[in-house]
N, C-alpha and C. Protein backbone atom coordinates (compact mmCIF):
# COMPACT_ATOMS: atom_id res chain seq x y z
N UNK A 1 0.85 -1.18 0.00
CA UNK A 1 0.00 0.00 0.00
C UNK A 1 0.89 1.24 0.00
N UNK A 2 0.97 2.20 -0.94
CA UNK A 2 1.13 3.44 -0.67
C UNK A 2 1.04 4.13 0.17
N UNK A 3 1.97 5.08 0.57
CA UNK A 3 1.19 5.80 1.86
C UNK A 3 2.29 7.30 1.61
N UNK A 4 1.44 8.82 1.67
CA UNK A 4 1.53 9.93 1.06
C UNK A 4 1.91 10.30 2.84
N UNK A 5 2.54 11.23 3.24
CA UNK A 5 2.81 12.01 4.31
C UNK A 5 3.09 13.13 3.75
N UNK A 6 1.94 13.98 4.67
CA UNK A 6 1.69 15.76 4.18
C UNK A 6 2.49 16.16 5.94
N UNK A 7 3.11 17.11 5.58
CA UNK A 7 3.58 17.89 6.87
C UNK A 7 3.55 19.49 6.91
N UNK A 8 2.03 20.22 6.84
CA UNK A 8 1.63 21.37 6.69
C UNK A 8 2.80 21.89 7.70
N UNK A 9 3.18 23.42 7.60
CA UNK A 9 3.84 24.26 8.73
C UNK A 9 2.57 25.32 9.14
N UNK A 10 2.68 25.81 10.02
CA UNK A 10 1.62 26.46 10.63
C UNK A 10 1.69 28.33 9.97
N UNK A 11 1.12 29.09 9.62
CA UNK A 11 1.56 30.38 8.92
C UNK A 11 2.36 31.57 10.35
N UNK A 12 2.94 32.14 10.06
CA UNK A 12 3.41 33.12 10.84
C UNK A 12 1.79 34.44 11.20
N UNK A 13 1.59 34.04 12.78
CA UNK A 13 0.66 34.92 13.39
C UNK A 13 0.80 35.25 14.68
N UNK A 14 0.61 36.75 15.42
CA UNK A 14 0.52 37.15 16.22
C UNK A 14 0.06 35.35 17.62
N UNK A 15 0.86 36.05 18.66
CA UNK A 15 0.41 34.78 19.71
C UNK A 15 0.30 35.60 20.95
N UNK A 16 -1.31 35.19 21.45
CA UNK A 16 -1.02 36.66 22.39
C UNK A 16 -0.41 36.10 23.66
N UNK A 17 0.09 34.77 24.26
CA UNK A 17 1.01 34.22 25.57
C UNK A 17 1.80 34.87 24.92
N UNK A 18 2.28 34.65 23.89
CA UNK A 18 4.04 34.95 23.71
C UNK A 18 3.99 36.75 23.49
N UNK A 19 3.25 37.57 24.02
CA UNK A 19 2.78 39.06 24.12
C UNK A 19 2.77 39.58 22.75
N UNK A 20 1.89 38.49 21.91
CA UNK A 20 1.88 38.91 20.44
C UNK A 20 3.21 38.46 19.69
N UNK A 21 4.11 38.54 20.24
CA UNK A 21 4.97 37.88 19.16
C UNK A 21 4.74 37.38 17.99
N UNK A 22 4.89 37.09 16.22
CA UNK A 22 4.62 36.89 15.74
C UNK A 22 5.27 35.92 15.18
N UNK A 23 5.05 34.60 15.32
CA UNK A 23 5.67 33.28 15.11
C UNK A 23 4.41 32.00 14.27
N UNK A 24 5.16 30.77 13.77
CA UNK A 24 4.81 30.04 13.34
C UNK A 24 3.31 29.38 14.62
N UNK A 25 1.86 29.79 13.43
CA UNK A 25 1.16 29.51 14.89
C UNK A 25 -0.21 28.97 13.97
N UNK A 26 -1.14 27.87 14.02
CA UNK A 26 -2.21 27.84 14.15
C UNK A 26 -3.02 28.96 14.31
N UNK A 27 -3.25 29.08 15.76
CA UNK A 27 -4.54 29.89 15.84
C UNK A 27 -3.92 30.53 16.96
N UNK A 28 -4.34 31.57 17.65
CA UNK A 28 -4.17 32.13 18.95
C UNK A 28 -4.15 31.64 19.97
N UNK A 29 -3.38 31.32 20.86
CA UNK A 29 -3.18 30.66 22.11
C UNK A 29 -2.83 31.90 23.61
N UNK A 30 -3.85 32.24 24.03
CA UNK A 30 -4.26 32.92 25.15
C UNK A 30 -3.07 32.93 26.09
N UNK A 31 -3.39 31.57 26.91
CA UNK A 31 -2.42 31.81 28.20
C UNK A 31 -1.40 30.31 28.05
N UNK A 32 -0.64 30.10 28.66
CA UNK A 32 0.31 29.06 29.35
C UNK A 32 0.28 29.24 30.52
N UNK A 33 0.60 27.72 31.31
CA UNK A 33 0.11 26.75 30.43
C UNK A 33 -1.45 26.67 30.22
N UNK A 34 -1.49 25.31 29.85
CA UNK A 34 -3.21 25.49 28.82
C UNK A 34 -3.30 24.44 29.86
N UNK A 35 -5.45 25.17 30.50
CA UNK A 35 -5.45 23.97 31.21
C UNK A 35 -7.17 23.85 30.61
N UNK A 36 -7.41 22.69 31.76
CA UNK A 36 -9.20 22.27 31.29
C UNK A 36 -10.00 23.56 30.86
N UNK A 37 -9.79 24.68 31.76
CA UNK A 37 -10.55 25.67 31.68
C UNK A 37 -10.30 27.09 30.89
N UNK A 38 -8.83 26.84 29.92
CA UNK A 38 -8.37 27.84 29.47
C UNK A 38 -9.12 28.40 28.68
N UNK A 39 -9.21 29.75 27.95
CA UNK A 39 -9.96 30.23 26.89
C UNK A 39 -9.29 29.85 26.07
N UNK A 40 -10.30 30.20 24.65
CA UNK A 40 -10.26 29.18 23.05
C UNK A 40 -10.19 30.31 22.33
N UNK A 41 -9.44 30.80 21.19
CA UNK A 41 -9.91 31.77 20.38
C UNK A 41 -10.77 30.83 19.05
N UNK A 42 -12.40 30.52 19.41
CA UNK A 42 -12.58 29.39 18.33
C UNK A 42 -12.29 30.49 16.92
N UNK A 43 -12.42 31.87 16.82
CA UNK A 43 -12.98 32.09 15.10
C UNK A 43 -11.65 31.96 14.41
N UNK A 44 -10.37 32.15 15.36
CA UNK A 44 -9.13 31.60 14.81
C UNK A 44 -8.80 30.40 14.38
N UNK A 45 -9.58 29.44 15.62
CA UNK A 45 -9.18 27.66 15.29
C UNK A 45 -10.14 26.98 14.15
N UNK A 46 -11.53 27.94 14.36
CA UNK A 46 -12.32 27.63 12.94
C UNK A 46 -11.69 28.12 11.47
N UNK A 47 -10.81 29.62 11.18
CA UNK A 47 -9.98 29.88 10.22
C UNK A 47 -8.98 28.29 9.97
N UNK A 48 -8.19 28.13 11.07
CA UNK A 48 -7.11 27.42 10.73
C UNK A 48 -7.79 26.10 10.31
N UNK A 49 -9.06 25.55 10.47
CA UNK A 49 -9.60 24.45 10.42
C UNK A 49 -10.16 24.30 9.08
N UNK A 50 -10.36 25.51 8.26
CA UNK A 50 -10.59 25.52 6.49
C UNK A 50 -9.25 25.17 5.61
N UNK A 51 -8.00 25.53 6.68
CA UNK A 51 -7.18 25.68 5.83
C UNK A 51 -6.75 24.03 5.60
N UNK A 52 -6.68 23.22 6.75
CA UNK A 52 -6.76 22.07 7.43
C UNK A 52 -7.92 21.53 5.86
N UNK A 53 -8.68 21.52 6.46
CA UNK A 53 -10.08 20.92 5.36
C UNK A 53 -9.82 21.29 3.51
N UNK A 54 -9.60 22.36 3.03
CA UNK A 54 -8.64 22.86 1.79
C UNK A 54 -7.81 21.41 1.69
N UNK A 55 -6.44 21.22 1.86
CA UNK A 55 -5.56 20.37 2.22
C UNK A 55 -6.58 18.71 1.95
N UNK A 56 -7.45 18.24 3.15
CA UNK A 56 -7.92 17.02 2.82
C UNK A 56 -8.75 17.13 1.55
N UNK A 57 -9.69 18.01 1.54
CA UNK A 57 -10.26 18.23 -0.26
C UNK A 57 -9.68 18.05 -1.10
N UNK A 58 -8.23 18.52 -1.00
CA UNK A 58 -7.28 18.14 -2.65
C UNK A 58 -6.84 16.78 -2.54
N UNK A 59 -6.70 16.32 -1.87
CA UNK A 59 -6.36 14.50 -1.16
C UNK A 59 -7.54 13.71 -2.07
N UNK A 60 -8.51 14.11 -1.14
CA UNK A 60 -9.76 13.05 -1.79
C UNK A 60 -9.76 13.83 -3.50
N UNK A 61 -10.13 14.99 -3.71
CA UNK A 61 -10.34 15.04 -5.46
C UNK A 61 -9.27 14.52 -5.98
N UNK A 62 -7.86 14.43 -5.58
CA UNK A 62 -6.76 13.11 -6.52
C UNK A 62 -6.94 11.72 -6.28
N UNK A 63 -7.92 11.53 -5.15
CA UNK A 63 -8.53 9.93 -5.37
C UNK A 63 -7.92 9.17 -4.12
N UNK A 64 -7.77 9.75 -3.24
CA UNK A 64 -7.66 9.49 -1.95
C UNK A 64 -8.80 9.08 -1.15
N UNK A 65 -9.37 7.75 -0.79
CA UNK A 65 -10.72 7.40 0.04
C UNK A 65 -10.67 8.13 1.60
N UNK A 66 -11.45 9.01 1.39
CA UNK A 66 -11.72 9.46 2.93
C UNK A 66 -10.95 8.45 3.85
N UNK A 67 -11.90 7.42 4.67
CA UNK A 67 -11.22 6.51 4.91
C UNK A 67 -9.75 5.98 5.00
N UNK A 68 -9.14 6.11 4.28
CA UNK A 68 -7.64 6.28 3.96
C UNK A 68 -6.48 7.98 4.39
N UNK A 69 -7.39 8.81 5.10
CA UNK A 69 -6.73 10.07 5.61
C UNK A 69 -6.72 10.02 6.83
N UNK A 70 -5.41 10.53 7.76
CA UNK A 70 -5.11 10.49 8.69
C UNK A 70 -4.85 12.03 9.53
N UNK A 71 -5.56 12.27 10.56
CA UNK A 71 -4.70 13.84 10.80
C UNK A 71 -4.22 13.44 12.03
N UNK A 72 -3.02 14.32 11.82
CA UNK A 72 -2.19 14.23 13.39
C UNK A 72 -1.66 15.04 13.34
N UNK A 73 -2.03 15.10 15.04
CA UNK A 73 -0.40 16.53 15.69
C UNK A 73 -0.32 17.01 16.55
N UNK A 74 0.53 17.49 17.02
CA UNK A 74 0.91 17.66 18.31
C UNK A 74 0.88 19.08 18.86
N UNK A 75 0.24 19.26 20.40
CA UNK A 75 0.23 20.10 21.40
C UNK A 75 -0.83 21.61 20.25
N UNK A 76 -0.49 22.56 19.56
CA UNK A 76 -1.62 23.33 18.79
C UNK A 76 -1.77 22.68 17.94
N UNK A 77 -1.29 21.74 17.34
CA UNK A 77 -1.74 20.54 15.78
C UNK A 77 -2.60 19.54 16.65
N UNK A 78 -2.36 19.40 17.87
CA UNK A 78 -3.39 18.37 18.31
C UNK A 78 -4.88 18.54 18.53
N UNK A 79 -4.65 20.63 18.89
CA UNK A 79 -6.07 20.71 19.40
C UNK A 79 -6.50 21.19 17.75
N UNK A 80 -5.82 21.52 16.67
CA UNK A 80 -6.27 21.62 15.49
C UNK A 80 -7.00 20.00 14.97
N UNK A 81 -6.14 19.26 15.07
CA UNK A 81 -6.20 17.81 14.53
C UNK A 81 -7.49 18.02 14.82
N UNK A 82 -7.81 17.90 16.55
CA UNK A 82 -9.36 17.18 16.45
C UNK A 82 -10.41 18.27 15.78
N UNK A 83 -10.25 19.84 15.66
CA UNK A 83 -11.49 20.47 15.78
C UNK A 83 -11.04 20.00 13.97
N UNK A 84 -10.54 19.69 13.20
CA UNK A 84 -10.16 19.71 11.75
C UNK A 84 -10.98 18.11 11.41
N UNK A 85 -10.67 17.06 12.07
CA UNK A 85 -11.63 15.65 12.39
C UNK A 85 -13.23 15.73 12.74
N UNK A 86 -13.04 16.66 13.65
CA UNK A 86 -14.67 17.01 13.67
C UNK A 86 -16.01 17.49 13.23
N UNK A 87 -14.95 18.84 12.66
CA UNK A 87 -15.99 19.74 11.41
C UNK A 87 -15.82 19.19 10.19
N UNK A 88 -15.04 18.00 10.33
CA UNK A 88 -15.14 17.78 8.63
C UNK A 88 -15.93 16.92 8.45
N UNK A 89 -16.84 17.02 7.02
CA UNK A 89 -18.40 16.28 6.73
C UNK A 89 -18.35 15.32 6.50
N UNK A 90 -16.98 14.41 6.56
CA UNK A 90 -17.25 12.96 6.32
C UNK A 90 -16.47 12.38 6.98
N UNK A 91 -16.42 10.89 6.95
CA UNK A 91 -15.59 10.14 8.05
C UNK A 91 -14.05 9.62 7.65
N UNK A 92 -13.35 10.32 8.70
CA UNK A 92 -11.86 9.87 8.25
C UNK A 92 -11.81 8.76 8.76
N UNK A 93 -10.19 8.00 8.30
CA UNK A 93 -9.29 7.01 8.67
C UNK A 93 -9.73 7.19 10.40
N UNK A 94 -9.06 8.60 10.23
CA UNK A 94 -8.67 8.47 11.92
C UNK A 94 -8.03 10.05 12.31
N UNK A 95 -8.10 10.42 13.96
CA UNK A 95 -7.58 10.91 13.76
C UNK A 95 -6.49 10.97 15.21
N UNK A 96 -5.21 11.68 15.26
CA UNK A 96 -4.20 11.15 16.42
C UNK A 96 -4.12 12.64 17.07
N UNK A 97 -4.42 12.58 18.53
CA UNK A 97 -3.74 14.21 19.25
C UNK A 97 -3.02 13.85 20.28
N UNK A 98 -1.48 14.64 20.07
CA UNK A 98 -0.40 14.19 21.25
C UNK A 98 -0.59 15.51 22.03
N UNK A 99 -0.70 15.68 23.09
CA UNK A 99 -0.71 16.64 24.39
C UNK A 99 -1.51 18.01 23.75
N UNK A 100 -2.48 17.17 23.20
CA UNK A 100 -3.51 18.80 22.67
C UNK A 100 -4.50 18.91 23.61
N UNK A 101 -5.61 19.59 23.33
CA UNK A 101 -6.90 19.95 24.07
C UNK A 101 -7.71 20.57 23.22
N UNK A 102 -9.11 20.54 23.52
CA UNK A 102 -10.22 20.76 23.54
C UNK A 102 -10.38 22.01 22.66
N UNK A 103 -10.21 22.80 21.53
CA UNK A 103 -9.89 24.11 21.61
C UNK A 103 -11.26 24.98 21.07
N UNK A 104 -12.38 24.40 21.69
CA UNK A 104 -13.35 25.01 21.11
C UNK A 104 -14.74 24.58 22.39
N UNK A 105 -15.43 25.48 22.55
CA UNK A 105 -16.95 24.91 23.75
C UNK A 105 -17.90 23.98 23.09
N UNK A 106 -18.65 23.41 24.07
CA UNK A 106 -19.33 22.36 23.84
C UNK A 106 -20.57 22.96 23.06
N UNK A 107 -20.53 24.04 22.55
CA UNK A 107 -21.85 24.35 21.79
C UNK A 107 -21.71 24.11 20.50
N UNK A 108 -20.21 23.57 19.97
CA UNK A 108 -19.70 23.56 18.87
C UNK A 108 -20.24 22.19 18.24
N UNK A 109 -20.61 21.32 19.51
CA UNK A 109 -20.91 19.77 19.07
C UNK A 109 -22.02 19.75 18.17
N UNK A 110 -22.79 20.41 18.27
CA UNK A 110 -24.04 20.50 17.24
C UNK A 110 -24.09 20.56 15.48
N UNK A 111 -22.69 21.44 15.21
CA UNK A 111 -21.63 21.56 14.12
C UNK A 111 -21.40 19.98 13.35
N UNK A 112 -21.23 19.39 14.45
CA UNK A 112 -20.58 18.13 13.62
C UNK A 112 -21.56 17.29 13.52
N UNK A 113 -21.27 16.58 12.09
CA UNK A 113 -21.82 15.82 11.18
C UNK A 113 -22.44 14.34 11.77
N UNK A 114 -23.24 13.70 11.35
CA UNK A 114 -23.05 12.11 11.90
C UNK A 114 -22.13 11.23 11.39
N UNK A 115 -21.34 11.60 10.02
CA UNK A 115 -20.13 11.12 9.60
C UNK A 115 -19.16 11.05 10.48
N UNK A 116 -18.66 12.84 10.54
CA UNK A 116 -17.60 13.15 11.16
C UNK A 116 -17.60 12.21 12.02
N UNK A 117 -18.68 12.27 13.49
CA UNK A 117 -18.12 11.49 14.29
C UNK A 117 -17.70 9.96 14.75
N UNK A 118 -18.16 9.74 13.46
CA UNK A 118 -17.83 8.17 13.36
C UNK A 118 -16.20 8.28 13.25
N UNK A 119 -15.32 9.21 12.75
CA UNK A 119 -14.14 9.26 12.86
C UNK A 119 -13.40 8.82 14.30
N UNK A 120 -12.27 7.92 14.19
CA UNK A 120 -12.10 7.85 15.61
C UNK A 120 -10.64 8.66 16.18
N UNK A 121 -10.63 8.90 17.23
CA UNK A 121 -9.64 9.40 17.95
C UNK A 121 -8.64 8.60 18.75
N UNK A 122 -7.18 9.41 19.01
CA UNK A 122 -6.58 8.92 19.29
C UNK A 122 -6.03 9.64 20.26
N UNK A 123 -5.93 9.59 21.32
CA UNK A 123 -5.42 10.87 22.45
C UNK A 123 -4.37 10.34 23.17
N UNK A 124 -2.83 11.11 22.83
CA UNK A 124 -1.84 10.58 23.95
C UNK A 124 -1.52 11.72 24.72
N UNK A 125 -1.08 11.21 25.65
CA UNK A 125 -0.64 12.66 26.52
C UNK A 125 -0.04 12.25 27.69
N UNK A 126 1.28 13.30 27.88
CA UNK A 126 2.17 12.71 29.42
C UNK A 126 1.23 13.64 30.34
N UNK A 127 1.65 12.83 31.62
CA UNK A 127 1.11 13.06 32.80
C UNK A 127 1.88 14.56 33.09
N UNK A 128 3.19 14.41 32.60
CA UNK A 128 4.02 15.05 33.42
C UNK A 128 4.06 16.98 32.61
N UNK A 129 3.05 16.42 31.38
CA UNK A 129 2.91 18.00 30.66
C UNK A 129 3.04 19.06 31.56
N UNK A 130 3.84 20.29 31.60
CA UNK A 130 3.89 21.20 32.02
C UNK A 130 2.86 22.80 31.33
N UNK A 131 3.01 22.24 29.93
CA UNK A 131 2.74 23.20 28.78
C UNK A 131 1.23 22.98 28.45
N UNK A 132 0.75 21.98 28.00
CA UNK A 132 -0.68 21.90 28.26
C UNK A 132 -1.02 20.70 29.15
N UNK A 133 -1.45 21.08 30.07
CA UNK A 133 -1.51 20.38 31.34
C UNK A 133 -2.51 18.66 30.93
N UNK A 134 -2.29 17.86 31.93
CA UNK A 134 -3.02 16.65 31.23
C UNK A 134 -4.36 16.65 31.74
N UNK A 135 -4.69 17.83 32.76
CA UNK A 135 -6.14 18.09 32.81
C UNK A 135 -6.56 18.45 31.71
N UNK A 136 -6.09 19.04 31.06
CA UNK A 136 -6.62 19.41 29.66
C UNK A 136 -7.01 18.41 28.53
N UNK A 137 -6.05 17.70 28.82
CA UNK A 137 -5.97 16.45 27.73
C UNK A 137 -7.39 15.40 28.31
N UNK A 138 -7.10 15.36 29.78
CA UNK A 138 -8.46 14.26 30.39
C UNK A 138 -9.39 14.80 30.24
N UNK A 139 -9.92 16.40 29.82
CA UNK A 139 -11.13 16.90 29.93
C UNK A 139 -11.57 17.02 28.02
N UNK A 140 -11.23 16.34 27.55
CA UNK A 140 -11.51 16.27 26.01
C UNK A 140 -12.63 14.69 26.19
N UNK A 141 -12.53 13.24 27.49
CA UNK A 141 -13.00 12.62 27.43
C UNK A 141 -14.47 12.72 27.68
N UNK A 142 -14.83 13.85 28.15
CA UNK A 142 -16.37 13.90 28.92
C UNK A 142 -17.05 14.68 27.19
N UNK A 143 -15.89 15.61 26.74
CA UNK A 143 -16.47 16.66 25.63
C UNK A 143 -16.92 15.65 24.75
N UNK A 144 -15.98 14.69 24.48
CA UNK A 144 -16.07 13.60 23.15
C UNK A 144 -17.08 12.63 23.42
N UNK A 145 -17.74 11.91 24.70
CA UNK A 145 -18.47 11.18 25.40
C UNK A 145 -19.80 11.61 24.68
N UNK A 146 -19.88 13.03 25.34
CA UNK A 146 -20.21 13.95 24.76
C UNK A 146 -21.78 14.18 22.95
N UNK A 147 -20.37 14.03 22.72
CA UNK A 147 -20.17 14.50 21.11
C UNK A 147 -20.75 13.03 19.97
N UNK A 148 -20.64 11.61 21.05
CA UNK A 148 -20.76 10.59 20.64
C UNK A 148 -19.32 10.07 19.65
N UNK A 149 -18.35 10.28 20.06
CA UNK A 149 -17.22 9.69 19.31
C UNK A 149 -15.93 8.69 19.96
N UNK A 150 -15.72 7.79 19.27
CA UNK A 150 -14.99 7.17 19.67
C UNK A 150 -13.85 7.61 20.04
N UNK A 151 -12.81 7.67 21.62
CA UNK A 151 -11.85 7.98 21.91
C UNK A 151 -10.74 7.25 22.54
N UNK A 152 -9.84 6.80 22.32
CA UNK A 152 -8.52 5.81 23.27
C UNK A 152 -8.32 6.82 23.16
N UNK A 153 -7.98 7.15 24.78
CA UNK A 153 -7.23 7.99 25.44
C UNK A 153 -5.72 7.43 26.20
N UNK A 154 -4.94 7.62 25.89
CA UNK A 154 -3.59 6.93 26.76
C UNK A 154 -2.77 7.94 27.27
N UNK A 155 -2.56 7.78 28.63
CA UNK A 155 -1.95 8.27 29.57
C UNK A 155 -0.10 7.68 29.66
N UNK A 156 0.67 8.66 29.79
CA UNK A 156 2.43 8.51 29.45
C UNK A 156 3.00 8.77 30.32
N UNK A 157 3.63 8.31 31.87
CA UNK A 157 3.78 8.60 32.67
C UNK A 157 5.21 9.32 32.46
N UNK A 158 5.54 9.96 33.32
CA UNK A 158 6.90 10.83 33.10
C UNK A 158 6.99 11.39 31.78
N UNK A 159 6.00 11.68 31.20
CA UNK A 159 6.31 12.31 29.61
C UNK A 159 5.94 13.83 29.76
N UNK A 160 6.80 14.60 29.83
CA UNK A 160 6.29 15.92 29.92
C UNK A 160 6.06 16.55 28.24
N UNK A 161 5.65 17.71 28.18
CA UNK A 161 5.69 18.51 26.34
C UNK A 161 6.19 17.71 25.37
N UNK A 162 5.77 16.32 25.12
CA UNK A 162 7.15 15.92 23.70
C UNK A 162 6.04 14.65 23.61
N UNK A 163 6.62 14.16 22.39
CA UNK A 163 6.47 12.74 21.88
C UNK A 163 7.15 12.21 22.04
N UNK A 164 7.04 11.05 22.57
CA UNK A 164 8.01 9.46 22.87
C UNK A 164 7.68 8.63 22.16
N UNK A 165 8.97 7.53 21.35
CA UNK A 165 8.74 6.95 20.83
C UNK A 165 7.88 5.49 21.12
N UNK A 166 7.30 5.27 22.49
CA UNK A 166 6.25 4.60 22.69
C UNK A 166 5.13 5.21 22.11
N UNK A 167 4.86 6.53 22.20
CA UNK A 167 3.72 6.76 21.57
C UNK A 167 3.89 7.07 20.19
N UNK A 168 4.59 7.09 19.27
CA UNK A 168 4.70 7.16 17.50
C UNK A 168 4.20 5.18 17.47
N UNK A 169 5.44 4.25 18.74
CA UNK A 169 4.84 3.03 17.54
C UNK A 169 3.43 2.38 17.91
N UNK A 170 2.96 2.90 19.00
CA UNK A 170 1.66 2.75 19.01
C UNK A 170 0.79 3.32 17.83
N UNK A 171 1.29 4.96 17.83
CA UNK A 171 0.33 5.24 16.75
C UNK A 171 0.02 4.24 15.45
N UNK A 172 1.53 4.18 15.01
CA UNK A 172 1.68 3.51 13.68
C UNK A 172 1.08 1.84 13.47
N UNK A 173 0.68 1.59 14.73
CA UNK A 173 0.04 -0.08 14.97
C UNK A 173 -1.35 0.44 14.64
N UNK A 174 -1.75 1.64 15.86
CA UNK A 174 -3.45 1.70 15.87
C UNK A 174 -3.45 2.53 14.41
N UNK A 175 -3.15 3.11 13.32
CA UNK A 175 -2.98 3.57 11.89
C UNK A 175 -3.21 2.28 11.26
N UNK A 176 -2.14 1.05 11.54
CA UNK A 176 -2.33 -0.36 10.54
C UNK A 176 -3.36 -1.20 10.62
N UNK A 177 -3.85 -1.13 12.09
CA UNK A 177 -5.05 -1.64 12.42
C UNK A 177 -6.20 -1.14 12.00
N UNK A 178 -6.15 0.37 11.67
CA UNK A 178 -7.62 0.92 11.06
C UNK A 178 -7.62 0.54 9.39
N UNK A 179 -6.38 0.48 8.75
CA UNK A 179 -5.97 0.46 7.47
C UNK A 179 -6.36 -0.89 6.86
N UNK A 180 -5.86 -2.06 7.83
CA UNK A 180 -6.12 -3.13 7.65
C UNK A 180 -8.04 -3.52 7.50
N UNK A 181 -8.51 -3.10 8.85
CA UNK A 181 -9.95 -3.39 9.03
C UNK A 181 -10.72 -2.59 7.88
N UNK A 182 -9.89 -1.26 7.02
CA UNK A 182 -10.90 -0.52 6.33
C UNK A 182 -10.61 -1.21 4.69
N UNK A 183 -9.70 -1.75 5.01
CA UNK A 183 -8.94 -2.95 3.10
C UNK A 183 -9.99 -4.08 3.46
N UNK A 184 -10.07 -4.67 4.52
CA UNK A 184 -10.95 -6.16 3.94
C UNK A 184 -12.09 -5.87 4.70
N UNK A 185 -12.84 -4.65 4.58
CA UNK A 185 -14.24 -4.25 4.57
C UNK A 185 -14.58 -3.27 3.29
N UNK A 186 -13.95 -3.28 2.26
CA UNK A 186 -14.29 -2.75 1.11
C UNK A 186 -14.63 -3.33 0.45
């Protein structure tokens, strides 16, 4: 099987933690660290989430099966990943968030599709996050409960801000496992 890896960079925008600074950014990120209860700038994370959706549109019109797309990413790609999995109108592969959060209120659930949420999730996150705290990360399970979507959530003990390579070869198992089950159900 083929397999395409896209690695978008994020555009250069004002960040108002970093006192506006203007750096490689998603969407606006308020305060540090990020916790359960932080504020969301959604009309930013909804901008960055077209640009996100743009990107899978040209995938599927070159003949890419829904089904067969993956989003992932980490800490602002994570809380992009999911709101980008969610608002989108049909059902992906899958989708993976390493030490992201929630980046949008629960009034947003109404937004998403009955496709979308058949998409499933993948949530890793260290305990030991300093940067977005893992309350943040545990409070995405009640939103998604929620929302009606499938979520493995896995907890990384001593893993502070980063990816460990326990959690890439997990990913790449639970990726072969969806890949596999979605080839001999076609």
């Amino acid at each position: 099987m083929n397999t395409k890896w896209l690695f978008p960079s994020a555009p250069p925008n004002p960040v108002s933690c970093n006192y506006g600074m203007v750096m490689p950014s998603w969407f606006d990120i308020r305060e540090l660290p990020l916790t359960a209860g932080s504020p969301n700038d959604e009309s930013s994370v909804l901008e960055a989430v077209k640009n996100v959706h743009t990107i899978i549109d040209k995938e599927i019109a070159g003949g890419i099966k829904p089904k067969n797309v993956y989003i992932c990413g980490f800490s602002q790609g994570g809380a992009l990943t999911l709101a980008s999995v969610l608002l989108y109108p049909r059902t992906l592969g899958g989708g993976a968030v390493f030490s992201g959060w929630v980046p949008f209120n629960s009034s947003i659930i109404n937004q998403f599709t009955k496709d979308a949420i058949k998409t499933p999730i993948l949530w890793s996150h260290g305990i030991d996050d300093k940067t977005v705290l893992f309350e943040a990360g545990q409070a995405a399970l009640p939103f998604l409960q929620q929302a009606a979507v499938t979520c493995e959530f896995k907890a990384y003990p001593d893993l502070g801000h980063s990816i460990s390579n326990e959690e890439l070869q997990y990913l790449e198992s639970w990726i072969k496992q969806r890949m596999q089950s979605s080839s001999s159900s076609s």
